[in-house]
C-alpha atoms as a PDB file:
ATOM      1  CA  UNK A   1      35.332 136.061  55.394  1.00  0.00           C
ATOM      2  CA  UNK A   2      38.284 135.517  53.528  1.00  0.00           C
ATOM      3  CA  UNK A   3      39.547 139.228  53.628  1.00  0.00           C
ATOM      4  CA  UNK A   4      39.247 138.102  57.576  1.00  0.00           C
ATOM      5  CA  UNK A   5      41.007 134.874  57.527  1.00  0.00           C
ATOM      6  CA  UNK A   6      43.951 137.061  55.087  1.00  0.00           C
ATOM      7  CA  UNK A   7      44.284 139.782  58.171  1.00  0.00           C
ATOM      8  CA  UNK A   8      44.512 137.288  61.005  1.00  0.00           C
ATOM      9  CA  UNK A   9      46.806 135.856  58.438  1.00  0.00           C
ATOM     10  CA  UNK A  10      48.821 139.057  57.418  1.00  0.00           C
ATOM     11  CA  UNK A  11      49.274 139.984  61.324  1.00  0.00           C
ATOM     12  CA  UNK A  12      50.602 136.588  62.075  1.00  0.00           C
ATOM     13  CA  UNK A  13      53.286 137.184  59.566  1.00  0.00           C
ATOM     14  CA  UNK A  14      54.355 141.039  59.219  1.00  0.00           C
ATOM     15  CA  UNK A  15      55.763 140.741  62.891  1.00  0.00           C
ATOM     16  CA  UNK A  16      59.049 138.764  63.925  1.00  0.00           C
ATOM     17  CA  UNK A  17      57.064 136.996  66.533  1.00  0.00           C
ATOM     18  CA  UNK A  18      55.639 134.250  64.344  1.00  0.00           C
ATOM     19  CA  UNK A  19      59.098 133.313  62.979  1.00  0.00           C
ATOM     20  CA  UNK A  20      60.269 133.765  66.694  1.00  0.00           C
ATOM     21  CA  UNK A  21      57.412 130.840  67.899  1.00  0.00           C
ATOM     22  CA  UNK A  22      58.324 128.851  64.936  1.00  0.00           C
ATOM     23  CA  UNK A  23      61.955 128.336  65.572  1.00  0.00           C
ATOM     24  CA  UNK A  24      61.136 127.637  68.930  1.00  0.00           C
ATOM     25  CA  UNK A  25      58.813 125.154  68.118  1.00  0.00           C
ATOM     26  CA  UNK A  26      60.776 123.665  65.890  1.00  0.00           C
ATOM     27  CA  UNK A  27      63.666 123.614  67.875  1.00  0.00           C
ATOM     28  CA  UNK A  28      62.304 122.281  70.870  1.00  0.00           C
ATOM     29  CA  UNK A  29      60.233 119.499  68.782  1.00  0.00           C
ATOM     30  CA  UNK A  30      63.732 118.431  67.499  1.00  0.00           C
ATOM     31  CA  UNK A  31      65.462 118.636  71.135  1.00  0.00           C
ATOM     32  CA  UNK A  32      63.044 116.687  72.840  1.00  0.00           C
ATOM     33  CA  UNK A  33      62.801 113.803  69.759  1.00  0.00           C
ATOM     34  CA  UNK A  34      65.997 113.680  69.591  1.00  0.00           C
ATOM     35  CA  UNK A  35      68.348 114.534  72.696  1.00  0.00           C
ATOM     36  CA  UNK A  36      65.434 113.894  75.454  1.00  0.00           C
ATOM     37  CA  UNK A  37      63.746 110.988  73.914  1.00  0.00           C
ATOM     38  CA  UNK A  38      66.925 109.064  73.147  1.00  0.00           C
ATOM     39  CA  UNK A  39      65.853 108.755  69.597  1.00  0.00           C
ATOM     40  CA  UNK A  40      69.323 107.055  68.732  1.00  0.00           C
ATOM     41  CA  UNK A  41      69.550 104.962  71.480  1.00  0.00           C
ATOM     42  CA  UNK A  42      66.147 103.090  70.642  1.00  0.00           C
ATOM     43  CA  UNK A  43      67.577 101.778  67.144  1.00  0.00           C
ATOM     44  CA  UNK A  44      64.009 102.154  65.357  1.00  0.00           C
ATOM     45  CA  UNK A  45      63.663 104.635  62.678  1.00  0.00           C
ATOM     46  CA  UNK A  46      59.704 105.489  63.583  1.00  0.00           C
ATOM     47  CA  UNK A  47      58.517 108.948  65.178  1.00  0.00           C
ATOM     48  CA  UNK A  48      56.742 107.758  67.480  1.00  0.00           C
ATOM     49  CA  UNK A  49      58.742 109.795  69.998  1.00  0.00           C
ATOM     50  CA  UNK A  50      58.403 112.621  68.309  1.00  0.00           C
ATOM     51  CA  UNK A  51      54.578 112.871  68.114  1.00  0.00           C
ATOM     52  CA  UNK A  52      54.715 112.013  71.789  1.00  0.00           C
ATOM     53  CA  UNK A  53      55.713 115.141  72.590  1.00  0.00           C
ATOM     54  CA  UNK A  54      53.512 117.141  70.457  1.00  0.00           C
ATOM     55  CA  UNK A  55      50.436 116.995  72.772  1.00  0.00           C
ATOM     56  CA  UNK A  56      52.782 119.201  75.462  1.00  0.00           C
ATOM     57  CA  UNK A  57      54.677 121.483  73.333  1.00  0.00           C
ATOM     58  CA  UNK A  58      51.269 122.308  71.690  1.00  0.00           C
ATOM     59  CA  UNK A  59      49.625 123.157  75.029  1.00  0.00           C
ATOM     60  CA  UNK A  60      52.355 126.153  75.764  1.00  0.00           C
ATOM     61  CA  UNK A  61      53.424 126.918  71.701  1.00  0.00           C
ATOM     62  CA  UNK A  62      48.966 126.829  70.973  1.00  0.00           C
ATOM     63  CA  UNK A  63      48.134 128.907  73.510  1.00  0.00           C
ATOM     64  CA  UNK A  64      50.914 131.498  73.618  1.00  0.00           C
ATOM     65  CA  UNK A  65      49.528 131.879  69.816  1.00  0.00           C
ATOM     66  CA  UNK A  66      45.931 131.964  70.389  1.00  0.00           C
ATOM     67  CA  UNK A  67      46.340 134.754  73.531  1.00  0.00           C
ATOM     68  CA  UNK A  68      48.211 137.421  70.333  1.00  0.00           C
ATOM     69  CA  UNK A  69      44.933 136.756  68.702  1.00  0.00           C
ATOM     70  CA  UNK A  70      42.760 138.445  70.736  1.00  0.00           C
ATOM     71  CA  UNK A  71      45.428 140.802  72.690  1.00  0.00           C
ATOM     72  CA  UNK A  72      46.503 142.064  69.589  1.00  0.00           C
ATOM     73  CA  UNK A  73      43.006 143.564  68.744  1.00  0.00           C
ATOM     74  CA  UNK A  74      42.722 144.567  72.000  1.00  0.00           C
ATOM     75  CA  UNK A  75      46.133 146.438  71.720  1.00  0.00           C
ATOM     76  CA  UNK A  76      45.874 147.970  68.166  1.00  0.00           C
ATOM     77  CA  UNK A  77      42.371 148.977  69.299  1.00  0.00           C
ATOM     78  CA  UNK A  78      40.926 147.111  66.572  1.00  0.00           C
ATOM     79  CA  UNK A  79      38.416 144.972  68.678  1.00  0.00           C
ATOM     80  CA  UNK A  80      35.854 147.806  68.950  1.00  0.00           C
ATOM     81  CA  UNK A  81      35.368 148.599  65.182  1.00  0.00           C
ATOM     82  CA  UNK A  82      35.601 145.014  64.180  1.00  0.00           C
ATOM     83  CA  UNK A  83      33.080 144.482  66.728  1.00  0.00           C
ATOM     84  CA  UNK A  84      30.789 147.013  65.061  1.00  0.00           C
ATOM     85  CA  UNK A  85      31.378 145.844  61.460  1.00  0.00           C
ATOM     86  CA  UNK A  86      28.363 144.145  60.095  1.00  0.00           C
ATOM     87  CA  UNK A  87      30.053 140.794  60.233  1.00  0.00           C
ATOM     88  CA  UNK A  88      28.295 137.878  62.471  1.00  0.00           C
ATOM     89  CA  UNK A  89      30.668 136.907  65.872  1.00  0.00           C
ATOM     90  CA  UNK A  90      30.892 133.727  64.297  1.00  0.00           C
ATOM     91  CA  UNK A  91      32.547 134.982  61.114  1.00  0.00           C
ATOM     92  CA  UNK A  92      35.058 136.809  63.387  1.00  0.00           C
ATOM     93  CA  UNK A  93      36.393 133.724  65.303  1.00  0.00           C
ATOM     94  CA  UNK A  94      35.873 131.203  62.653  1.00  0.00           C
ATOM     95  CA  UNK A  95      38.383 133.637  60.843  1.00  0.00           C
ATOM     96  CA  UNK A  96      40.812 133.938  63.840  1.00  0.00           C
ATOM     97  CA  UNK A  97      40.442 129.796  64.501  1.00  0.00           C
ATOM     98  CA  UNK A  98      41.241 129.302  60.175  1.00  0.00           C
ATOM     99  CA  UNK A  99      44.238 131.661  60.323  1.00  0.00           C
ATOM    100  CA  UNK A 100      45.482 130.410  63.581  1.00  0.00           C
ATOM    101  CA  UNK A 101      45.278 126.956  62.631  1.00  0.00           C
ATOM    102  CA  UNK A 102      46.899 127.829  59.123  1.00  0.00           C
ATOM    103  CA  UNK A 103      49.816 128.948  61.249  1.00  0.00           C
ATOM    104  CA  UNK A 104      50.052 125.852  63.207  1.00  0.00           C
ATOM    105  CA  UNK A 105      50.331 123.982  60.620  1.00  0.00           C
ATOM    106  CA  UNK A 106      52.639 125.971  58.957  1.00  0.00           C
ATOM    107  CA  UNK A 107      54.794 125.569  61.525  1.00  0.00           C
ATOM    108  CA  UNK A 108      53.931 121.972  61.760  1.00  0.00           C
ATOM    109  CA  UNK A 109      54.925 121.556  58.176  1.00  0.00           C
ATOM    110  CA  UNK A 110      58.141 123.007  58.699  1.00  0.00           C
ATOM    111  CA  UNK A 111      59.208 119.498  60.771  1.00  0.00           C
ATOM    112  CA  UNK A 112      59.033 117.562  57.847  1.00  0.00           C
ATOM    113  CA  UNK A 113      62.813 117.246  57.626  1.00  0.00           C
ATOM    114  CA  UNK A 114      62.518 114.931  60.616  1.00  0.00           C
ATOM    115  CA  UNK A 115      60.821 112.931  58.952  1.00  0.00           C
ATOM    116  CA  UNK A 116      63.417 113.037  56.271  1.00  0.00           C
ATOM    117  CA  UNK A 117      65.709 112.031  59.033  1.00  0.00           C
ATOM    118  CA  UNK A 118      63.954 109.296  59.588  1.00  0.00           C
ATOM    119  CA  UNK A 119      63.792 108.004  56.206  1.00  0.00           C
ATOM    120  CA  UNK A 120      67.770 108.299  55.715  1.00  0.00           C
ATOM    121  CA  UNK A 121      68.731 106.820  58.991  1.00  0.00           C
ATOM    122  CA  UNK A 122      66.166 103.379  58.540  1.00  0.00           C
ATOM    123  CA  UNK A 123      63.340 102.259  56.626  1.00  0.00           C
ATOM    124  CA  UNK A 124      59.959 103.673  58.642  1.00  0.00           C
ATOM    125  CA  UNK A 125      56.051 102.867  57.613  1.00  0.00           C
ATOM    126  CA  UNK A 126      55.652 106.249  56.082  1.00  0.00           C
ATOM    127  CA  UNK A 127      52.113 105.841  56.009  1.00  0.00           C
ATOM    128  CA  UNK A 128      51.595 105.651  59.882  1.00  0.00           C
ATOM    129  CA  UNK A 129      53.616 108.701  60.362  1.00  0.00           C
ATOM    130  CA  UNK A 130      51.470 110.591  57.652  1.00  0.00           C
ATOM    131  CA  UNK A 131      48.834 109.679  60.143  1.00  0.00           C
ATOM    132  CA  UNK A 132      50.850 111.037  62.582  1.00  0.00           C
ATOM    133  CA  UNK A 133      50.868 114.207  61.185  1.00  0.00           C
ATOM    134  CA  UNK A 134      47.746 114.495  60.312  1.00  0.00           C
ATOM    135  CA  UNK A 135      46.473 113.671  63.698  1.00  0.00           C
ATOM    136  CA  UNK A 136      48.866 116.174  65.199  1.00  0.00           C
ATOM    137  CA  UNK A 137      47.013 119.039  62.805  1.00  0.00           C
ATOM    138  CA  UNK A 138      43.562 117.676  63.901  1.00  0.00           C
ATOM    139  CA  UNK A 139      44.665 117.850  67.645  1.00  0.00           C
ATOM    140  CA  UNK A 140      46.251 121.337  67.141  1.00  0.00           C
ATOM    141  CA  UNK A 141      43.005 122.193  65.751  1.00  0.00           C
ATOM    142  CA  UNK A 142      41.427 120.940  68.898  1.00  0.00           C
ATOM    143  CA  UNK A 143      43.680 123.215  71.027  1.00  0.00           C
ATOM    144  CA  UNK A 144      43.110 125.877  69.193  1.00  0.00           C
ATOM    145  CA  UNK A 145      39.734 126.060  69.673  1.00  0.00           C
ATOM    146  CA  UNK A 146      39.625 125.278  73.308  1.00  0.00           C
ATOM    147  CA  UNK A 147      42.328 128.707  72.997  1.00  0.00           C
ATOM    148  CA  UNK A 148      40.094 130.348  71.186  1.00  0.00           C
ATOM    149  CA  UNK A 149      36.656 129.996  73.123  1.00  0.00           C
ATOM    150  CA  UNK A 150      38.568 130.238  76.349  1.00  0.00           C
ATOM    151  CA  UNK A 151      40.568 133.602  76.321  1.00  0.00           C
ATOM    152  CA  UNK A 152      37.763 136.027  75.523  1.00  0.00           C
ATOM    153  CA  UNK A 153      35.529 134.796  78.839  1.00  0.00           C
ATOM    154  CA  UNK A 154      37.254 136.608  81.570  1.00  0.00           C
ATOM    155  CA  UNK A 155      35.639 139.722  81.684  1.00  0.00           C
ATOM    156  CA  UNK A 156      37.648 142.566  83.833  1.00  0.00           C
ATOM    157  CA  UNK A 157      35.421 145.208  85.316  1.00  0.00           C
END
């Protein structure tokens, strides 16, 4: 299973798309904290703001990911043989959901210098917004399975 999780992994990373998604999630995390939510116009350093607008970029930045997970199988022609391996279903998505969700993360991970921002502009409860991270990797390991389950049912005959 882990040669699985390191191939969803591998073709996450050898493209320019997954840098692509990154930036853009990072950059509109940042625009809509900052610019949108009127971060500096609230005088609190906290990010609350911030995590309030994690729930919607997730639901188009999630599922644009989850859909290459399956298409790209589908498009290398992949899907068929790793369909015939002797490896249970469950083996196959749990190693798609793992890689996907390292990804997220990942990317998630790479927002930490707001929360440096944060911390030079005022003096937040760093603990809360720990738990504000980590509830934002729970919940984008929510969407990623409802991503996950949900793009292989249409069936196209």
């Amino acid at each position: 299973m882990l040669a699985l999780i390191k191939r969803e992994l591998k073709l996450y990373f050898i493209t320019p798309v997954a840098y692509i998604f990154t930036a853009i999630f990072i950059l509109t995390s940042m625009s809509l904290t900052f610019y949108f939510g009127s971060f500096f116009s609230s005088g609190v350093a906290e990010l609350s703001i911030f995590f309030s607008f994690i729930p919607w970029v997730f639901i188009f930045f999630i599922s644009a990911v989850t859909m290459k997970s399956w298409s790209e199988e589908k498009r290398l022609g992949t899907i068929e043989l790793l369909l015939t391996l002797p490896i249970p279903l469950w083996k196959i998505v749990l190693s798609k959901f793992i890689a996907t969700w390292a990804f997220v993360t990942f990317s998630i991970v790479l927002t930490f210098p707001i929360w440096i921002t944060v911390n030079y502009l005022g003096n937040p409860d760093n603990l809360i917004i720990v738990g504000q991270y980590l509830g934002a990797i729970l919940m984008a390991g929510a969407y990623i399975s409802l991503g996950i389950f949900s793009l292989p049912l249409p069936v196209t005959k």
